[in-house]
N, C-alpha and C. Protein backbone atom coordinates (compact mmCIF):
# COMPACT_ATOMS: atom_id res chain seq x y z
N UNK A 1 -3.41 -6.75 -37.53
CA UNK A 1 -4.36 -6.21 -36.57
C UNK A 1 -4.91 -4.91 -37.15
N UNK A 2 -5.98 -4.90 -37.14
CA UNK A 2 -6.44 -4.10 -37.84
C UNK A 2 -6.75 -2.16 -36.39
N UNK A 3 -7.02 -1.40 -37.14
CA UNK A 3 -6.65 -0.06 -36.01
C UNK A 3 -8.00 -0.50 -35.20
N UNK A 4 -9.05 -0.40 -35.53
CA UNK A 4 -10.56 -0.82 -34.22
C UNK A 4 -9.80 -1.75 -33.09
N UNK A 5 -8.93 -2.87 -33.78
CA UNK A 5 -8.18 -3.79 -32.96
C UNK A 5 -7.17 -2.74 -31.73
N UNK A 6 -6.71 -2.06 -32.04
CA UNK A 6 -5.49 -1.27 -31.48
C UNK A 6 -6.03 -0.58 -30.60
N UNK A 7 -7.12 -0.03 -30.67
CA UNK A 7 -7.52 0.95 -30.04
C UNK A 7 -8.41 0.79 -28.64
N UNK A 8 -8.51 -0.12 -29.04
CA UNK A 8 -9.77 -1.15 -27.76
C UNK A 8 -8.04 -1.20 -26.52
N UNK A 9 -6.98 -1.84 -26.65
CA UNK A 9 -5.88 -2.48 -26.07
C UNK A 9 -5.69 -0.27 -25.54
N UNK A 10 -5.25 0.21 -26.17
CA UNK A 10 -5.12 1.57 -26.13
C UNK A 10 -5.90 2.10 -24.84
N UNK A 11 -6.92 2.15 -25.66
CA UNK A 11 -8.17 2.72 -24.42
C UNK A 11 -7.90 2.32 -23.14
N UNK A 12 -7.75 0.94 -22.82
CA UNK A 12 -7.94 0.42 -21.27
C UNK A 12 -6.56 0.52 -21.03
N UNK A 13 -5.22 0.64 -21.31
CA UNK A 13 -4.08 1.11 -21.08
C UNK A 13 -4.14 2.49 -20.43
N UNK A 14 -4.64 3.37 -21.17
CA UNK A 14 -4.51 5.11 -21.05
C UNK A 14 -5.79 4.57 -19.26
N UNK A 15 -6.85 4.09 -19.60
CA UNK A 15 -7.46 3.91 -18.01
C UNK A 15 -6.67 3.59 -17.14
N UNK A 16 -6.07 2.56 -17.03
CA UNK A 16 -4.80 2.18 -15.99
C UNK A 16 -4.20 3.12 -15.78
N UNK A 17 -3.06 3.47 -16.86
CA UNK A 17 -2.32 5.05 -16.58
C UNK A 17 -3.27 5.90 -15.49
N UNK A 18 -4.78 6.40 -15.97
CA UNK A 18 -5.01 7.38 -15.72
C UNK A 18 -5.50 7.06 -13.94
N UNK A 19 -5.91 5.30 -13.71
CA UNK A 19 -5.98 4.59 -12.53
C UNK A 19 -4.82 5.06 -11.38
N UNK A 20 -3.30 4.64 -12.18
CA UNK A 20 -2.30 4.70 -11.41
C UNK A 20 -2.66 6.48 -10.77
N UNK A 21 -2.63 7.41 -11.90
CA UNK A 21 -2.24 8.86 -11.45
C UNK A 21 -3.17 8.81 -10.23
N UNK A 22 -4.62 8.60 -10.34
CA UNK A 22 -5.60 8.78 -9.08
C UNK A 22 -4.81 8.18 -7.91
N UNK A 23 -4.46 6.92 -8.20
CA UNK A 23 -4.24 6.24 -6.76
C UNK A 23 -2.95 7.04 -6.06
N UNK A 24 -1.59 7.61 -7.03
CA UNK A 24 -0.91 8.85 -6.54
C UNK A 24 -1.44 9.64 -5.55
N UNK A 25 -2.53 10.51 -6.77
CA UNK A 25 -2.81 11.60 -5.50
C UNK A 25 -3.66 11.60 -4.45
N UNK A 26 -4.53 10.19 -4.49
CA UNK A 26 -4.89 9.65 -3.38
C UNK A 26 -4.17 9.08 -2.50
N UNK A 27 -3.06 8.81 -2.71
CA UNK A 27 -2.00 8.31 -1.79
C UNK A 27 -1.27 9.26 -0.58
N UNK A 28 -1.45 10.90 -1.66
CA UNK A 28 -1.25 12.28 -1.62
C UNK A 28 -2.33 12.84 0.01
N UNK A 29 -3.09 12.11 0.03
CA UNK A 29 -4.00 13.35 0.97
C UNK A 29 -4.63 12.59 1.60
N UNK A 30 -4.16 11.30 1.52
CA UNK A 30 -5.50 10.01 2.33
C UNK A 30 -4.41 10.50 3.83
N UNK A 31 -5.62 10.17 4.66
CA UNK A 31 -5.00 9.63 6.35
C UNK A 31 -4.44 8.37 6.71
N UNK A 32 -3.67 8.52 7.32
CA UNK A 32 -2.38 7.38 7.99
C UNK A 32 -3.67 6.23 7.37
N UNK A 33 -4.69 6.10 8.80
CA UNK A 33 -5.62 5.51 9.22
C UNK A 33 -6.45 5.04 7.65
N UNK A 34 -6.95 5.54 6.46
CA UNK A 34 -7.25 4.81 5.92
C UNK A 34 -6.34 4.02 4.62
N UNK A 35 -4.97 4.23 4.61
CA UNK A 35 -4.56 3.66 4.01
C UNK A 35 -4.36 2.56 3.52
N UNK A 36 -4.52 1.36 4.47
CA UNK A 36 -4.85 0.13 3.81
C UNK A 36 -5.80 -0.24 2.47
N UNK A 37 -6.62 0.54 2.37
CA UNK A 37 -7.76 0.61 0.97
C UNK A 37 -6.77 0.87 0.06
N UNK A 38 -6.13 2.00 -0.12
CA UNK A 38 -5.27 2.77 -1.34
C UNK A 38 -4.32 1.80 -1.58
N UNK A 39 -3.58 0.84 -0.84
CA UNK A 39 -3.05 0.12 -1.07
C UNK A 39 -3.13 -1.43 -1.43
N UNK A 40 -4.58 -1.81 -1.03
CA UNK A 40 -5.10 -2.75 -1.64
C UNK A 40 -5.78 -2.52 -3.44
N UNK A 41 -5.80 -0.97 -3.21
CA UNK A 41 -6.12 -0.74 -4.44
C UNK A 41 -5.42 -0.64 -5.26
N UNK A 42 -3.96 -0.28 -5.27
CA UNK A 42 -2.80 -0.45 -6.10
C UNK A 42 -2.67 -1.41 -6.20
N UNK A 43 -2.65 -2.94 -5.32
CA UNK A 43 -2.60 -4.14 -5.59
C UNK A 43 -3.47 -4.62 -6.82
N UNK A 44 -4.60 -4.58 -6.36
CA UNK A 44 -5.37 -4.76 -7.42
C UNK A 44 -5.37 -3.93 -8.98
N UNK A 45 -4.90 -2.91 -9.35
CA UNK A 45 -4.45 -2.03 -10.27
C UNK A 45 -3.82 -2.91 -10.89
N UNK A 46 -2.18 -3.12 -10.47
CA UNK A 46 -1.16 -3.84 -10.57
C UNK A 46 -1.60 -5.06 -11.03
N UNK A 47 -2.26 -6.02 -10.69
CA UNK A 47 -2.65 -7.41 -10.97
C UNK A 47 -3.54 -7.71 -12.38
N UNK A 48 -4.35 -6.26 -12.37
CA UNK A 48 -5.27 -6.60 -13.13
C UNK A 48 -4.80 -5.51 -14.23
N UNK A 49 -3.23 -5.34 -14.61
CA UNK A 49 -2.81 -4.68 -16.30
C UNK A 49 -3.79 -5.21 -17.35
N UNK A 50 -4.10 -4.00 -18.34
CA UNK A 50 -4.54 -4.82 -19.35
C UNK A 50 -3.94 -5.86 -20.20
N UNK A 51 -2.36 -6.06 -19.90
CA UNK A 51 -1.80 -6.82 -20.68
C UNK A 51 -1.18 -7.85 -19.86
N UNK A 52 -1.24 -7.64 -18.64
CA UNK A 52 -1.17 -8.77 -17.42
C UNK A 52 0.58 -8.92 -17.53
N UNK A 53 0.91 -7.43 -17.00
CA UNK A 53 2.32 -7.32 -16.90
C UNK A 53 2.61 -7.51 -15.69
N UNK A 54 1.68 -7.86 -14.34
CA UNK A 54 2.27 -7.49 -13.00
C UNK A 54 2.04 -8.65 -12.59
N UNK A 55 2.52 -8.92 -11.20
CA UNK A 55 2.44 -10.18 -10.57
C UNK A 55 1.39 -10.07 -9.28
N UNK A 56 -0.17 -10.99 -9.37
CA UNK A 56 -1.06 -10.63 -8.23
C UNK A 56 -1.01 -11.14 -7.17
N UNK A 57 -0.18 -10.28 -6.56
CA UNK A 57 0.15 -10.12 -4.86
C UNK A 57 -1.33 -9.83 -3.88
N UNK A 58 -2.59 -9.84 -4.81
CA UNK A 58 -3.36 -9.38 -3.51
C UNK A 58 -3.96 -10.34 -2.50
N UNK A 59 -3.68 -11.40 -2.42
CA UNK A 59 -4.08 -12.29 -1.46
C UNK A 59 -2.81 -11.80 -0.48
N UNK A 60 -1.94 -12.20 -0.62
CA UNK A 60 -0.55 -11.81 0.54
C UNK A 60 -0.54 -10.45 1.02
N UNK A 61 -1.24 -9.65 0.09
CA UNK A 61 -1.40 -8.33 0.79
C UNK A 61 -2.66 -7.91 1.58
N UNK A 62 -3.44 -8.48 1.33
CA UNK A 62 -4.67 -8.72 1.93
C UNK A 62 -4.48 -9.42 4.05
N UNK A 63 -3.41 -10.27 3.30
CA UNK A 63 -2.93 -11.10 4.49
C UNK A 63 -1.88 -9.85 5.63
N UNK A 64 -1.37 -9.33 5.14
CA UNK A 64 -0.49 -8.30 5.51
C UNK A 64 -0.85 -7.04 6.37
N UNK A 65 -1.97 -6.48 5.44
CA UNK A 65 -2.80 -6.01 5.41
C UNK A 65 -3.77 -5.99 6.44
N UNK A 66 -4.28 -7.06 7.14
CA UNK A 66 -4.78 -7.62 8.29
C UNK A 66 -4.25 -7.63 9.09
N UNK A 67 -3.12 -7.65 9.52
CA UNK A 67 -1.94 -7.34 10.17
C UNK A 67 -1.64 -6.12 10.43
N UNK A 68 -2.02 -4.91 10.13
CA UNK A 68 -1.92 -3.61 9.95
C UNK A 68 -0.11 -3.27 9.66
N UNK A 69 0.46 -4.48 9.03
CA UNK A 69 1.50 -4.51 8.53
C UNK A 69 1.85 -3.56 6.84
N UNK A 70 1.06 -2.15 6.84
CA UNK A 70 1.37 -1.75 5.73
C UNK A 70 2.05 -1.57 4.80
N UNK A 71 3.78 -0.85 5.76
CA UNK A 71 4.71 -0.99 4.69
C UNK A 71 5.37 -2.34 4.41
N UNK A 72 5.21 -3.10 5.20
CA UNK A 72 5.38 -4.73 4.44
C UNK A 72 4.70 -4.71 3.08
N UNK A 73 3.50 -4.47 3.19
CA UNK A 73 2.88 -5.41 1.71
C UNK A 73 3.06 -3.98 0.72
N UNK A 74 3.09 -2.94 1.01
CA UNK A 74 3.76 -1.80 -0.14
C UNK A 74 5.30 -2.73 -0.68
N UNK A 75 6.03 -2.73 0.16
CA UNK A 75 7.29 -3.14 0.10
C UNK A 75 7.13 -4.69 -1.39
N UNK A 76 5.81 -5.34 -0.85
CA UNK A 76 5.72 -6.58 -1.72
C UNK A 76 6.12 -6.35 -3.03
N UNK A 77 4.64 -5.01 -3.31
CA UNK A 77 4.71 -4.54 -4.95
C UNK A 77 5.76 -3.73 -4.84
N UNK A 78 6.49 -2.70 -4.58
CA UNK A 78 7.64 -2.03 -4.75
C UNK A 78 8.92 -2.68 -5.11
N UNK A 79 9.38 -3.70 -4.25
CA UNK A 79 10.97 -4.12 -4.09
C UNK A 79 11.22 -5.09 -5.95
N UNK A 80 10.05 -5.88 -6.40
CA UNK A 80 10.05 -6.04 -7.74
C UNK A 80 10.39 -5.35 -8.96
N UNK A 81 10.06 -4.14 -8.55
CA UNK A 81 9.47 -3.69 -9.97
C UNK A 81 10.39 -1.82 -9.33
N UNK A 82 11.24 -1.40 -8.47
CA UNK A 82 12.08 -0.23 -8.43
C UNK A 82 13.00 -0.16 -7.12
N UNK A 83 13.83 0.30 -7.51
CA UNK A 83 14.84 1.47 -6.13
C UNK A 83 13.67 2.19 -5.24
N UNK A 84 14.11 2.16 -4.10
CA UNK A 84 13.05 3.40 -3.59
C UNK A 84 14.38 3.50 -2.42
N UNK A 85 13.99 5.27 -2.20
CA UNK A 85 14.73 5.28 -0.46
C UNK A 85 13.18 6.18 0.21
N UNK A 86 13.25 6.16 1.24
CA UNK A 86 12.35 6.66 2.00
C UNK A 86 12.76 7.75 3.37
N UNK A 87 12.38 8.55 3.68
CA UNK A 87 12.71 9.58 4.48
C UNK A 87 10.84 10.22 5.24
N UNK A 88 11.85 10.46 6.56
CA UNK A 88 11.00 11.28 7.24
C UNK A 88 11.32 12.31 8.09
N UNK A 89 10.89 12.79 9.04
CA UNK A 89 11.28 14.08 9.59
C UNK A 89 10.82 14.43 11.35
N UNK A 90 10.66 14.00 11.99
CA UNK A 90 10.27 13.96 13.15
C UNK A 90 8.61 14.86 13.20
N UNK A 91 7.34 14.58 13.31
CA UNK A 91 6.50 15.23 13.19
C UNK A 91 5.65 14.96 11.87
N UNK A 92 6.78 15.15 10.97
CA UNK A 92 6.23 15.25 9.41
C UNK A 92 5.46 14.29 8.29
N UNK A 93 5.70 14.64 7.50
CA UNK A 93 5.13 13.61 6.28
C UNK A 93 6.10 12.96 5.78
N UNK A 94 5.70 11.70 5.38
CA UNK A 94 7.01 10.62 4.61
C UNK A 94 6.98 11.36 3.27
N UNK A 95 8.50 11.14 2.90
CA UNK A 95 8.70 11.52 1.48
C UNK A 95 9.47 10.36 1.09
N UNK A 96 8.67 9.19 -0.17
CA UNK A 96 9.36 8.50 -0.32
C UNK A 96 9.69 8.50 -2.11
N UNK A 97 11.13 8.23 -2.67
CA UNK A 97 11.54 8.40 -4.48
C UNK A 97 11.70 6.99 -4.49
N UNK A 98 10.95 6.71 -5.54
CA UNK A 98 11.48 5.58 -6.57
C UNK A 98 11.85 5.60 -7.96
N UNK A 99 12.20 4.70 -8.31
CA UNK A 99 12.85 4.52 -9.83
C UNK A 99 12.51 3.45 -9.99
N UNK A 100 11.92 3.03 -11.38
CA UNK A 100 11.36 2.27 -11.60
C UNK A 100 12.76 1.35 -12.33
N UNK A 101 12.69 0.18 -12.41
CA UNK A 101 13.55 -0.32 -13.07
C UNK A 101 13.69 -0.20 -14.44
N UNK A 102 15.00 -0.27 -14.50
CA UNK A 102 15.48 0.26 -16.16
C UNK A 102 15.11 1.80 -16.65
N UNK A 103 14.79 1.60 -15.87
CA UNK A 103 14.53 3.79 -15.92
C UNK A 103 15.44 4.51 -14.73
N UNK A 104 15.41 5.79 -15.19
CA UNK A 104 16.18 6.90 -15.09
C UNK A 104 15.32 7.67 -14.20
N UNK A 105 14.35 8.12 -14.38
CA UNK A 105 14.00 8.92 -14.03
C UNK A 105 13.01 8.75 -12.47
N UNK A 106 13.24 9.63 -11.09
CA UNK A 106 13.03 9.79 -10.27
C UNK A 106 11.44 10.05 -10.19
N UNK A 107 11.05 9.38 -9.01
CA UNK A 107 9.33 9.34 -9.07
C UNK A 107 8.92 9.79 -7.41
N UNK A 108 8.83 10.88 -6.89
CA UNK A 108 8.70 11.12 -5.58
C UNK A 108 7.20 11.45 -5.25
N UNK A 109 7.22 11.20 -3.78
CA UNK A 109 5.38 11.47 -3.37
C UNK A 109 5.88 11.35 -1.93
N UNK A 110 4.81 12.54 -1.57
CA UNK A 110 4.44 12.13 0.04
C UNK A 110 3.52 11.91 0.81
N UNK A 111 3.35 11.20 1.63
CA UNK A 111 2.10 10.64 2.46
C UNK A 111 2.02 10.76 4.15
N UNK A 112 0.88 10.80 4.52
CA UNK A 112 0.78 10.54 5.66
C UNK A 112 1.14 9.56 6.60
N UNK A 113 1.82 8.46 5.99
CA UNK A 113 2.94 7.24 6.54
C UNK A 113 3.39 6.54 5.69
N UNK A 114 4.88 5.81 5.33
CA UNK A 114 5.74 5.31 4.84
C UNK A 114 5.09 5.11 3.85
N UNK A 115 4.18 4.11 4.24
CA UNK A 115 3.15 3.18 3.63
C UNK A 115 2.84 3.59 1.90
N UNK A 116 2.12 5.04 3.04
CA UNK A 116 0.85 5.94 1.69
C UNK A 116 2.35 6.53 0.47
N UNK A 117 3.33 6.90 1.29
CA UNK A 117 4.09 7.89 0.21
C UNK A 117 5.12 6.74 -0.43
N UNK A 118 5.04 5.62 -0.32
CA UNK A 118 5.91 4.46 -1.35
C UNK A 118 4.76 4.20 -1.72
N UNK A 119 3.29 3.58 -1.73
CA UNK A 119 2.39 3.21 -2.61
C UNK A 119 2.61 4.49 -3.63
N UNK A 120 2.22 5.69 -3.08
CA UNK A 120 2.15 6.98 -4.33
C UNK A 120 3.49 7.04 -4.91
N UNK A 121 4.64 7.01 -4.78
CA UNK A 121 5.56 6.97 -5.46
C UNK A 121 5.62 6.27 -6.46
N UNK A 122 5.69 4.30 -6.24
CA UNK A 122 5.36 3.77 -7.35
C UNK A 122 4.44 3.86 -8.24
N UNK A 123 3.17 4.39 -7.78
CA UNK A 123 1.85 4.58 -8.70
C UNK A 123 1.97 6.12 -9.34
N UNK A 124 2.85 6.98 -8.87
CA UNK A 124 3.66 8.09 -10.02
C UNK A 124 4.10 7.73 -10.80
N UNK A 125 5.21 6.93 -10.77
CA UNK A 125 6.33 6.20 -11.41
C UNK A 125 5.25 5.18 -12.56
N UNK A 126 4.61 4.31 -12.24
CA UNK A 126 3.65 4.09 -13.26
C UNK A 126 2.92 4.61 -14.23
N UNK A 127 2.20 5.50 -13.59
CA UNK A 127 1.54 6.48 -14.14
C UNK A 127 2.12 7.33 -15.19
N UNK A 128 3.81 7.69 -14.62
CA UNK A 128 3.83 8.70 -15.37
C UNK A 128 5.13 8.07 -16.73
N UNK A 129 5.30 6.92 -16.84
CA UNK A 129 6.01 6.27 -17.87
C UNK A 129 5.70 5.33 -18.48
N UNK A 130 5.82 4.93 -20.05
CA UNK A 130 4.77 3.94 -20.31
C UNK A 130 6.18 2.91 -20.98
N UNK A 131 7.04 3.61 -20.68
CA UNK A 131 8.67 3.31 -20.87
C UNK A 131 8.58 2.41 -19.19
N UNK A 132 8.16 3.09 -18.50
CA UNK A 132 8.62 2.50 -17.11
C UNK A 132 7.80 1.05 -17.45
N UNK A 133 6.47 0.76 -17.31
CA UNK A 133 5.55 -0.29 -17.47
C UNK A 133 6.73 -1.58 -18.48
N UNK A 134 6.53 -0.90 -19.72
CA UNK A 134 7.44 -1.70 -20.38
C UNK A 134 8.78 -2.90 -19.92
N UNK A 135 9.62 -1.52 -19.48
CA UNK A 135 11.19 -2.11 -18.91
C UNK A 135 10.63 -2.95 -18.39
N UNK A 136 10.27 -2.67 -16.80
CA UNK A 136 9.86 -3.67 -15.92
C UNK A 136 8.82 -5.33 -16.52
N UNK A 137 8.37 -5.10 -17.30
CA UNK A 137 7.43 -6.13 -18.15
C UNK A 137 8.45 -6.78 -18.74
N UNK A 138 9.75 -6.30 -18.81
CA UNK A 138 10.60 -7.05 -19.87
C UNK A 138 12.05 -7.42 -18.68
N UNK A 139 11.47 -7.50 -17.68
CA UNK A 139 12.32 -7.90 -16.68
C UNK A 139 13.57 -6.78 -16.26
N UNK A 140 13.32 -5.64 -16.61
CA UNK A 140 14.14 -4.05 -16.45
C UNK A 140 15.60 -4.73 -15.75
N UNK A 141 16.38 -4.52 -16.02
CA UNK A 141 17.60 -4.66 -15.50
C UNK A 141 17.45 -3.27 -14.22
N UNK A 142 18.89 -3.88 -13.32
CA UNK A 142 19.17 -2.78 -12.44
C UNK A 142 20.34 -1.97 -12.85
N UNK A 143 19.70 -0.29 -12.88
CA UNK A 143 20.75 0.42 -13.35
C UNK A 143 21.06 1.09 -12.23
N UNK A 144 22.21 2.28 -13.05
CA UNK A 144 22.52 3.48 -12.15
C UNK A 144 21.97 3.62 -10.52
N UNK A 145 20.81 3.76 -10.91
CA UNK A 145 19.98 4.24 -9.44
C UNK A 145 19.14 3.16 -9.06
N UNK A 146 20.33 2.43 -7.91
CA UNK A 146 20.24 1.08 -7.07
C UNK A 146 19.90 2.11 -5.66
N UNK A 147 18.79 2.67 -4.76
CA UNK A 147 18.81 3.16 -3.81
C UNK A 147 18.89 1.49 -2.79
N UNK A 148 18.27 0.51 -2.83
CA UNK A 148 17.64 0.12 -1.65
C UNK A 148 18.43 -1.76 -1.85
């Protein structure tokens, strides 16, 4: 393969990455109320890897989705592919951590409902490991940090 070859695969990788980080901190500051978008949009993120590492859940989430069943279809793409625990506070904002499988390292975000701060968690956790993408692509075993 020659490097022009490499770099084309490169390019639209580092976009995804840089896809996932947006949909984070949009996950970060969106309202309860429009969250269904941000999360159809991680679906679609997810489905459409450049190397077609994920599994496309967006019809079932779409379906879910319609339902105003949010953290169900978060839960779809999440429970595959990491640990998560989730917390809240009477009043407050969800704070939800994941770990991506076969990784170590902790991926936290918070949102304006369950929903928004586990979509942004995993789309941290994406975003911010290209180790994480991998494991999970290679069927990540479950380690250490089994939260859920």
């Amino acid at each position: 393969m020659t490097d022009a070859a490499m770099i084309v695969p490169s390019l639209q990788i580092d976009a995804w990455v840089q896809r996932m980080a947006d949909i984070a901190f949009a996950c970060a500051v969106t309202g309860a109320a429009e969250g269904a978008a941000l999360i159809a949009d991680l679906a679609h993120a997810l489905a459409r890897h450049p190397q077609g590492r994920f599994t496309d859940h967006t019809e079932q989430l779409a379906q879910l989705l319609a339902a105003r069943a949010d953290v169900t279809a978060v839960l779809v793409l999440v429970e595959p592919l990491a640990s998560y625990m989730l917390s809240a506070a009477p009043g407050a904002a969800h704070l939800a951590t994941v770990v991506a499988r076969g990784a170590s390292m902790e991926h936290h975000a918070e949102g304006n409902s369950a929903a928004l701060a586990l979509a942004g968690a995993l789309a941290s956790a994406l975003a911010g490991s290209a180790i994480a993408v991998d494991s999970l692509a290679k069927g990540g075993g479950r380690g250490a940090f089994q939260f859920n």
